[in-house]
PDB file of N, CA and C in Angstrom:
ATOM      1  N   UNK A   1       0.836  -1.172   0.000  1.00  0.00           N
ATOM      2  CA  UNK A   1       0.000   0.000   0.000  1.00  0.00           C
ATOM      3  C   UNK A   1       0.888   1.244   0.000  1.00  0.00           C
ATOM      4  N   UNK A   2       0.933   2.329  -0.912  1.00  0.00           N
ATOM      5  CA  UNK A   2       1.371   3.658  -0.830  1.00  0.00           C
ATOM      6  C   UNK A   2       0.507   4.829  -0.093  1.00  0.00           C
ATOM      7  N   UNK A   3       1.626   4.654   0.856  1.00  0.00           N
ATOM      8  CA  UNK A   3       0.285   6.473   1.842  1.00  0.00           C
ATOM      9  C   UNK A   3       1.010   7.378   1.006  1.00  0.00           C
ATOM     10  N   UNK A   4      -0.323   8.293   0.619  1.00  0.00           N
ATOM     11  CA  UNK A   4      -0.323   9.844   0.258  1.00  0.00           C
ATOM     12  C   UNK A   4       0.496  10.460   0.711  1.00  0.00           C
ATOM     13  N   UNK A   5       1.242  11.443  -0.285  1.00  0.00           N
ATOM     14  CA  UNK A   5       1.993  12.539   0.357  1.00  0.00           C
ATOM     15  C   UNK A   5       1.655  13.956  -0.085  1.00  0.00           C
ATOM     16  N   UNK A   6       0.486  14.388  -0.311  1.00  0.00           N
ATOM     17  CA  UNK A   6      -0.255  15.052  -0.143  1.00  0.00           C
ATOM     18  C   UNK A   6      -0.461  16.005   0.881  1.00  0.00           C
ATOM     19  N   UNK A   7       0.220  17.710   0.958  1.00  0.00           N
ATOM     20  CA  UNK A   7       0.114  18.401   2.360  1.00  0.00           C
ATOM     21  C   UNK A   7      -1.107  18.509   2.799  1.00  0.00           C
ATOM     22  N   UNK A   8      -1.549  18.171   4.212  1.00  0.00           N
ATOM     23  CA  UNK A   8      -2.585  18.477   4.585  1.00  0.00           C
ATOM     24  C   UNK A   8      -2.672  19.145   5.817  1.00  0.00           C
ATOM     25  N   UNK A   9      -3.671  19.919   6.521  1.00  0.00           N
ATOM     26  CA  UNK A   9      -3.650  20.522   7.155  1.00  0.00           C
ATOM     27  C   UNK A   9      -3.615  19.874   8.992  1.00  0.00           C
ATOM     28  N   UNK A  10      -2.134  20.184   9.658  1.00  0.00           N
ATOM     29  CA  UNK A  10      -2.074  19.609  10.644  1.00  0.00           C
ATOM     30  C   UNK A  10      -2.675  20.049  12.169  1.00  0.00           C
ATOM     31  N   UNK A  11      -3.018  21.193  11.873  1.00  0.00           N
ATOM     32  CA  UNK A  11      -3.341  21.771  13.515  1.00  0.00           C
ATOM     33  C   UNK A  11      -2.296  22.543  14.085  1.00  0.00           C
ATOM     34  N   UNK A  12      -1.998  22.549  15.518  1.00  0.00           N
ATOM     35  CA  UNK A  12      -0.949  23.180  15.906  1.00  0.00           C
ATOM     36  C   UNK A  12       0.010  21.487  15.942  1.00  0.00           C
ATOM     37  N   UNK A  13       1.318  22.019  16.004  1.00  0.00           N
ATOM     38  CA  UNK A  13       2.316  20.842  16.160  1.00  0.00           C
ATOM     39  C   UNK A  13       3.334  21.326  17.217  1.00  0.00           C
ATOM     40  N   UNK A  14       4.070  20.182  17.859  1.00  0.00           N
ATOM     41  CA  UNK A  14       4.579  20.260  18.951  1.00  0.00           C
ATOM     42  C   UNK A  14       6.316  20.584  18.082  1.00  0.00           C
ATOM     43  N   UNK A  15       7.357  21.338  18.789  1.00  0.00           N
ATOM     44  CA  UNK A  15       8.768  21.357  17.710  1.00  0.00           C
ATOM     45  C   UNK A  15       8.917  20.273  17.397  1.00  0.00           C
ATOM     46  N   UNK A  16       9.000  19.155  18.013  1.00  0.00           N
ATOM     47  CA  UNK A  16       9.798  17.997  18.400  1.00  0.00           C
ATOM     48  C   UNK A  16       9.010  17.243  16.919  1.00  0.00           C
ATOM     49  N   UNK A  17       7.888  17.530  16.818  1.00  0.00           N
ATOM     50  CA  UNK A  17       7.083  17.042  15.656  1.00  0.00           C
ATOM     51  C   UNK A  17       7.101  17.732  13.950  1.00  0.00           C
ATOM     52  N   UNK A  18       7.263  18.960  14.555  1.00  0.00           N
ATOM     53  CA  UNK A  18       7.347  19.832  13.496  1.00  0.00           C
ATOM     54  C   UNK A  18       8.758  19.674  12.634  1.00  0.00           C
ATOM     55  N   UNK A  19       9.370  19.400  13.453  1.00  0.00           N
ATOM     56  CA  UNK A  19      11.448  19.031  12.696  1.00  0.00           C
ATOM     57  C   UNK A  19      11.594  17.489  12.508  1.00  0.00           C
ATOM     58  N   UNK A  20      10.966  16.374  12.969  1.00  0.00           N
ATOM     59  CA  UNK A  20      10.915  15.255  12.866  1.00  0.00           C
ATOM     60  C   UNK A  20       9.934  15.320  11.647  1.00  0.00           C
ATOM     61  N   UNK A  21       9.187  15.930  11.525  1.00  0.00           N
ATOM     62  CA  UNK A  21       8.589  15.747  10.022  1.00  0.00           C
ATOM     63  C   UNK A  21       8.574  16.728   8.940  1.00  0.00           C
ATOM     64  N   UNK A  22       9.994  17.573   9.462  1.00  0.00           N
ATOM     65  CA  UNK A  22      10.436  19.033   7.843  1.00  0.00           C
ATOM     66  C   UNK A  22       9.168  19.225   7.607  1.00  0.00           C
ATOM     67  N   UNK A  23       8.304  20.008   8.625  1.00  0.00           N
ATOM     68  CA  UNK A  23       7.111  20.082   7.872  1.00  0.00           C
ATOM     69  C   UNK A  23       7.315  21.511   8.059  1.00  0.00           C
ATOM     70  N   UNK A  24       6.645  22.808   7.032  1.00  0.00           N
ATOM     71  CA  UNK A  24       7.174  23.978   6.494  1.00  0.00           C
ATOM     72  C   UNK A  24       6.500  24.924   6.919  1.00  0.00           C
ATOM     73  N   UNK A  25       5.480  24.930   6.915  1.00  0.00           N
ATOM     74  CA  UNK A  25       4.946  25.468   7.719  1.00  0.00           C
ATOM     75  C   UNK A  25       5.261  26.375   9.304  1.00  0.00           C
ATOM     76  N   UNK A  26       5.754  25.293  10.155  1.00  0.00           N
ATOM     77  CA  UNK A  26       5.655  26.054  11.623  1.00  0.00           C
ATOM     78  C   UNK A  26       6.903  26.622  11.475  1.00  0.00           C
ATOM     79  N   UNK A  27       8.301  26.329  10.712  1.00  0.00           N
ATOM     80  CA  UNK A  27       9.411  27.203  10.001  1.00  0.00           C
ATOM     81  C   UNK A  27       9.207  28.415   9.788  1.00  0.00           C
ATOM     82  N   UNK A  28       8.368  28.510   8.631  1.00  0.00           N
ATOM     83  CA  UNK A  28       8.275  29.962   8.254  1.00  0.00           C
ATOM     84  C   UNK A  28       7.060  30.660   8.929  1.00  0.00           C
ATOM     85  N   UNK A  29       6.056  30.173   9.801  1.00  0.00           N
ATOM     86  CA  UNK A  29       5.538  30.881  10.664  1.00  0.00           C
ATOM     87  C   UNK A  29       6.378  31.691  12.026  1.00  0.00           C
ATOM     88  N   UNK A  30       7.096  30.517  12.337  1.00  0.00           N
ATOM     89  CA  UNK A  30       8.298  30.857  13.391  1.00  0.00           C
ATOM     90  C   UNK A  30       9.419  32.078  12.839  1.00  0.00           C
ATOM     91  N   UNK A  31      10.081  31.970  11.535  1.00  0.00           N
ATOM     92  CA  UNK A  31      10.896  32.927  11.297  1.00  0.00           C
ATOM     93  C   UNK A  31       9.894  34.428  10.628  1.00  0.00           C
ATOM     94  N   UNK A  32       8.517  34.129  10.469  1.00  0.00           N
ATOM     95  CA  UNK A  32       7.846  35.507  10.373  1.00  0.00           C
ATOM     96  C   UNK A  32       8.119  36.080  11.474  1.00  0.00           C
ATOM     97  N   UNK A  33       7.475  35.340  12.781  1.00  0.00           N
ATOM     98  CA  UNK A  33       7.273  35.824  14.389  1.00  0.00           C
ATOM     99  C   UNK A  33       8.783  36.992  14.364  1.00  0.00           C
ATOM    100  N   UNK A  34       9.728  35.952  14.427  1.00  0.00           N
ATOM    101  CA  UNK A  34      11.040  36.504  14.478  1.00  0.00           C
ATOM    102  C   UNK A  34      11.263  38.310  14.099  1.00  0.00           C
ATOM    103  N   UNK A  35      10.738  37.924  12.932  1.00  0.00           N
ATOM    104  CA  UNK A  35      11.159  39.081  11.718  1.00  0.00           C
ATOM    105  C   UNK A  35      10.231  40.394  12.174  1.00  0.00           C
ATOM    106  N   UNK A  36       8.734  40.074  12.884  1.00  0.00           N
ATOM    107  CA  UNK A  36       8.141  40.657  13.040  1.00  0.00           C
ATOM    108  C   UNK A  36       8.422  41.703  14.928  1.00  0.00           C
ATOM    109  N   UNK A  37       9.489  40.213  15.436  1.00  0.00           N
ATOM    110  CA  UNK A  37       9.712  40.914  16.902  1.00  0.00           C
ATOM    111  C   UNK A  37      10.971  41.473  16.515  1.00  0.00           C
ATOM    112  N   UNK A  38      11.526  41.562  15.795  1.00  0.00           N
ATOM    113  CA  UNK A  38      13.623  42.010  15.933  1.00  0.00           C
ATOM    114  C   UNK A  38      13.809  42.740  14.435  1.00  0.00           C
ATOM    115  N   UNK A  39      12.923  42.320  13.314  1.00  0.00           N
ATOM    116  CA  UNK A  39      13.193  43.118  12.164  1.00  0.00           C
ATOM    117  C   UNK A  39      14.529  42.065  11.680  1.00  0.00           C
ATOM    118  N   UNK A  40      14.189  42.096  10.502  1.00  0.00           N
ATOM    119  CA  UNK A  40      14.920  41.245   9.363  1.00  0.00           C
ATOM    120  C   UNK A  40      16.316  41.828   8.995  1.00  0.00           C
ATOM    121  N   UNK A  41      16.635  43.018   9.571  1.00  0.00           N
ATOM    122  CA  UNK A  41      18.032  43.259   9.560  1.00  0.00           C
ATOM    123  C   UNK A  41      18.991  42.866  10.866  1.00  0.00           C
ATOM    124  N   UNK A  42      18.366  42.449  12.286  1.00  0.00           N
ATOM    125  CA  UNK A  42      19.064  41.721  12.476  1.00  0.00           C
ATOM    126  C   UNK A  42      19.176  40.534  12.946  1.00  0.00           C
ATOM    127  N   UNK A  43      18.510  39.772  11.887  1.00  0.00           N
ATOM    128  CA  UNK A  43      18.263  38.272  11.421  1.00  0.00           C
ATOM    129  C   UNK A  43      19.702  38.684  10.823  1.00  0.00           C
ATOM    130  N   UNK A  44      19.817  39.223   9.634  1.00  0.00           N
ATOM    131  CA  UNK A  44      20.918  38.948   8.607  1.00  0.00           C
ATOM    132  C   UNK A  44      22.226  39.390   9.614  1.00  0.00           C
ATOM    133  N   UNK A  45      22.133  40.209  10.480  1.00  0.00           N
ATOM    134  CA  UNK A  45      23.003  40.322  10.917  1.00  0.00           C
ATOM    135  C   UNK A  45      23.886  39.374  11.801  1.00  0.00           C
ATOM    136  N   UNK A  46      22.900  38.585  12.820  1.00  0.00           N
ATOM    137  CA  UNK A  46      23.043  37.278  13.376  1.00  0.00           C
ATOM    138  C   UNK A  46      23.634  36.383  12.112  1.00  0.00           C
ATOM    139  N   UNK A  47      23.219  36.450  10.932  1.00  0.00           N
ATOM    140  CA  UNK A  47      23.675  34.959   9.922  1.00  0.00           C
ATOM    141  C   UNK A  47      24.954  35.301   9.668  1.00  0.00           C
ATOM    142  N   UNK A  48      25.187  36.872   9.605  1.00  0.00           N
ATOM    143  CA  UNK A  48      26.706  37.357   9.073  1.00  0.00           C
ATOM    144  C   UNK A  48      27.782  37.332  10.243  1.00  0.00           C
ATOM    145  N   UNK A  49      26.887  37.364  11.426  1.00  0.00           N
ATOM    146  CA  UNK A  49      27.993  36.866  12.623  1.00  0.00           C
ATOM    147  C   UNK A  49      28.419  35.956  12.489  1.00  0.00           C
ATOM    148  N   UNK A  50      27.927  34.496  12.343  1.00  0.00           N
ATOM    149  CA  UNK A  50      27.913  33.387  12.265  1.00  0.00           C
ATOM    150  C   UNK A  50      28.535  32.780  11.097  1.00  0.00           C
ATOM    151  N   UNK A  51      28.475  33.588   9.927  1.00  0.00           N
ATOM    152  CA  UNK A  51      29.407  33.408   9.093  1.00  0.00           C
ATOM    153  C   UNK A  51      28.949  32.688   7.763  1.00  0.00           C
ATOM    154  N   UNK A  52      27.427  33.638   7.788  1.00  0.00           N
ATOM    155  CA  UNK A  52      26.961  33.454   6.200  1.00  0.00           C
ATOM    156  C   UNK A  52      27.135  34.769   5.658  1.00  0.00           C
ATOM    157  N   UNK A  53      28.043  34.460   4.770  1.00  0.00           N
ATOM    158  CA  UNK A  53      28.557  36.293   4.645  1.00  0.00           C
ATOM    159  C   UNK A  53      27.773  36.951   3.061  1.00  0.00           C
ATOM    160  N   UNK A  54      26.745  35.787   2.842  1.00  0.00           N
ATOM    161  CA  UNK A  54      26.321  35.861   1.120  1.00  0.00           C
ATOM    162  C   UNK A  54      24.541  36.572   1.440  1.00  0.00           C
ATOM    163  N   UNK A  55      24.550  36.597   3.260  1.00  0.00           N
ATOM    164  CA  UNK A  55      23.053  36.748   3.204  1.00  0.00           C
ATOM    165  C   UNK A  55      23.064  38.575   3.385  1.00  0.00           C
ATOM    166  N   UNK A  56      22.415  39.551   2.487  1.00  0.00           N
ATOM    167  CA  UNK A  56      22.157  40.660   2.479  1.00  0.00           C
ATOM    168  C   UNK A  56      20.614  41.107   3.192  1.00  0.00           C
ATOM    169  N   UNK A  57      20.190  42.679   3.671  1.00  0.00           N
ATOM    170  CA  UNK A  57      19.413  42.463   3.565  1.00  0.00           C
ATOM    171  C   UNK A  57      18.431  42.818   2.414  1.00  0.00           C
ATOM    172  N   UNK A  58      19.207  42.867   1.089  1.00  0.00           N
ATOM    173  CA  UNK A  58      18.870  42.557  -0.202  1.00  0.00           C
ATOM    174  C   UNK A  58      18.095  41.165  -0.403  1.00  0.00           C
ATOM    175  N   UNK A  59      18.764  40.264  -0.358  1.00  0.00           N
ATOM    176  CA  UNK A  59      18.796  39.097  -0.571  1.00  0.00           C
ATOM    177  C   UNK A  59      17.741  38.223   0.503  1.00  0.00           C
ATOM    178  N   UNK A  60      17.466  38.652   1.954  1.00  0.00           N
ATOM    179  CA  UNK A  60      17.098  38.163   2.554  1.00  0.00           C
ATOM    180  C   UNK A  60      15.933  37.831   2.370  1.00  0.00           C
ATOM    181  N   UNK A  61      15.049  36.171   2.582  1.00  0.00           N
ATOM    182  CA  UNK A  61      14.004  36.159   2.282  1.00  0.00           C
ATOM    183  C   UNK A  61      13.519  35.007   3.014  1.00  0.00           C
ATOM    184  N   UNK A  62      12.078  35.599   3.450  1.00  0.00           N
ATOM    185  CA  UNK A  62      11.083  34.424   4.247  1.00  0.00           C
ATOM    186  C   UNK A  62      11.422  33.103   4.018  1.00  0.00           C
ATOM    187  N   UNK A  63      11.341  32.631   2.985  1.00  0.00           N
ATOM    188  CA  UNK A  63      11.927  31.082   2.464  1.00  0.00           C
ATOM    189  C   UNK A  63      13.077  30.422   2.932  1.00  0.00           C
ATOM    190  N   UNK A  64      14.461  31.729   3.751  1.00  0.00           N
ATOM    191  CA  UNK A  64      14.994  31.022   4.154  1.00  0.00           C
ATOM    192  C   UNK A  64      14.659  29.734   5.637  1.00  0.00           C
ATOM    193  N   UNK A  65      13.813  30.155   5.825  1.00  0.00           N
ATOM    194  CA  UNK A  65      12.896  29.111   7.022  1.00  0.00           C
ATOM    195  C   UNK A  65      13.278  28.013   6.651  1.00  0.00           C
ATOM    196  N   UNK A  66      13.108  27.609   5.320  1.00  0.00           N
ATOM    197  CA  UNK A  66      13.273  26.360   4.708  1.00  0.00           C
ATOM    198  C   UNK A  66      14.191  25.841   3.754  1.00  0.00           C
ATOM    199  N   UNK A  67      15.132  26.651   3.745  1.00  0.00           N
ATOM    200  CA  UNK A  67      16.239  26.287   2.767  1.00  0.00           C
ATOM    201  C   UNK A  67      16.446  27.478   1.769  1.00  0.00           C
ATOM    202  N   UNK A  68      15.262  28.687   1.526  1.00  0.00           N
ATOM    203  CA  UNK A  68      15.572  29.822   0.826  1.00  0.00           C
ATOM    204  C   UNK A  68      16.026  29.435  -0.391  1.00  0.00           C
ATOM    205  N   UNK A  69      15.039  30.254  -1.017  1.00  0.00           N
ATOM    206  CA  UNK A  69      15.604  30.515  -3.056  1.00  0.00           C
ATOM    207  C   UNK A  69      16.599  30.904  -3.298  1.00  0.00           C
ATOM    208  N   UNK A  70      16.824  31.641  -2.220  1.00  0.00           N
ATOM    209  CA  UNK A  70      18.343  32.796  -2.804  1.00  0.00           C
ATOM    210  C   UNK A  70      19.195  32.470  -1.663  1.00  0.00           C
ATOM    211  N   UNK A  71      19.332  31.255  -0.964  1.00  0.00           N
ATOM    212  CA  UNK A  71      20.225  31.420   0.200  1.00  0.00           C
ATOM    213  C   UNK A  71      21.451  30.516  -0.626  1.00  0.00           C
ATOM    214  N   UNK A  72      22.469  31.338  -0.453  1.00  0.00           N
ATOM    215  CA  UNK A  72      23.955  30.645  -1.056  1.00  0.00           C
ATOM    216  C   UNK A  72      24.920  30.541   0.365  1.00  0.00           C
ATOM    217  N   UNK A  73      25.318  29.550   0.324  1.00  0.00           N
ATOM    218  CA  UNK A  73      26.713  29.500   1.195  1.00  0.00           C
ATOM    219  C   UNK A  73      27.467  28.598   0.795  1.00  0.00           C
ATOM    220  N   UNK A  74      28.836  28.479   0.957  1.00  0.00           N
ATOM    221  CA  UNK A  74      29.850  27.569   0.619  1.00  0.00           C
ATOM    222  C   UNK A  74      29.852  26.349   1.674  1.00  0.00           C
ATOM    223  N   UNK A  75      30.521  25.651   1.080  1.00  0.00           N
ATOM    224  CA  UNK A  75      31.238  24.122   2.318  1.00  0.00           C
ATOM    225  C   UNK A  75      32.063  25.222   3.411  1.00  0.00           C
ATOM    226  N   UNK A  76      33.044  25.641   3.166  1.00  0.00           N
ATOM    227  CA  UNK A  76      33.695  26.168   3.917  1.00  0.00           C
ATOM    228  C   UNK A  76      32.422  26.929   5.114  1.00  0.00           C
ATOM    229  N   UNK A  77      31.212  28.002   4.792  1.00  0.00           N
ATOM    230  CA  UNK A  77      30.728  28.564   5.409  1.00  0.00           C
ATOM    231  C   UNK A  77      30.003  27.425   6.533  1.00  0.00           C
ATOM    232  N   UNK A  78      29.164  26.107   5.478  1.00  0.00           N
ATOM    233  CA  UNK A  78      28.892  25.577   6.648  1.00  0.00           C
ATOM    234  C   UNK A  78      30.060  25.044   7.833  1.00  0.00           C
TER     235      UNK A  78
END
């Protein structure tokens, strides 16, 4: 038998559930919250501490929650 993989709508989810199943959602709800308490410049600023030096706040975008369209980093960066 093949189960569906089909997104469907989960409710609230616990972290522990939400990262055990990459599900995308509570990600980019969580990094809105973020963006909405501290402002998205220093999100990028935290990533450029840390030593993603490719993230602008040009470039910066909601999607990175989940891997981001425009997020570049090297081997070396990770």
């Amino acid at each position: 038998m093949v189960k569906s993989t089909c997104a469907k709508y989960r409710g609230d989810v616990i972290i522990d559930q939400a990262f055990g199943e990459s599900l995308n959602i509570p990600a980019i709800d969580t990094l809105q919250q973020v963006i909405d308490e501290i402002g998205k410049e220093k999100i990028v600023q935290y990533l450029n501490t840390i030593g993603f030096t490719k993230v602008t706040n040009e470039n910066f975008d909601i999607s990175y929650a989940i891997g981001g369209s425009t997020f570049e980093t090297t081997v070396l960066e990770m």
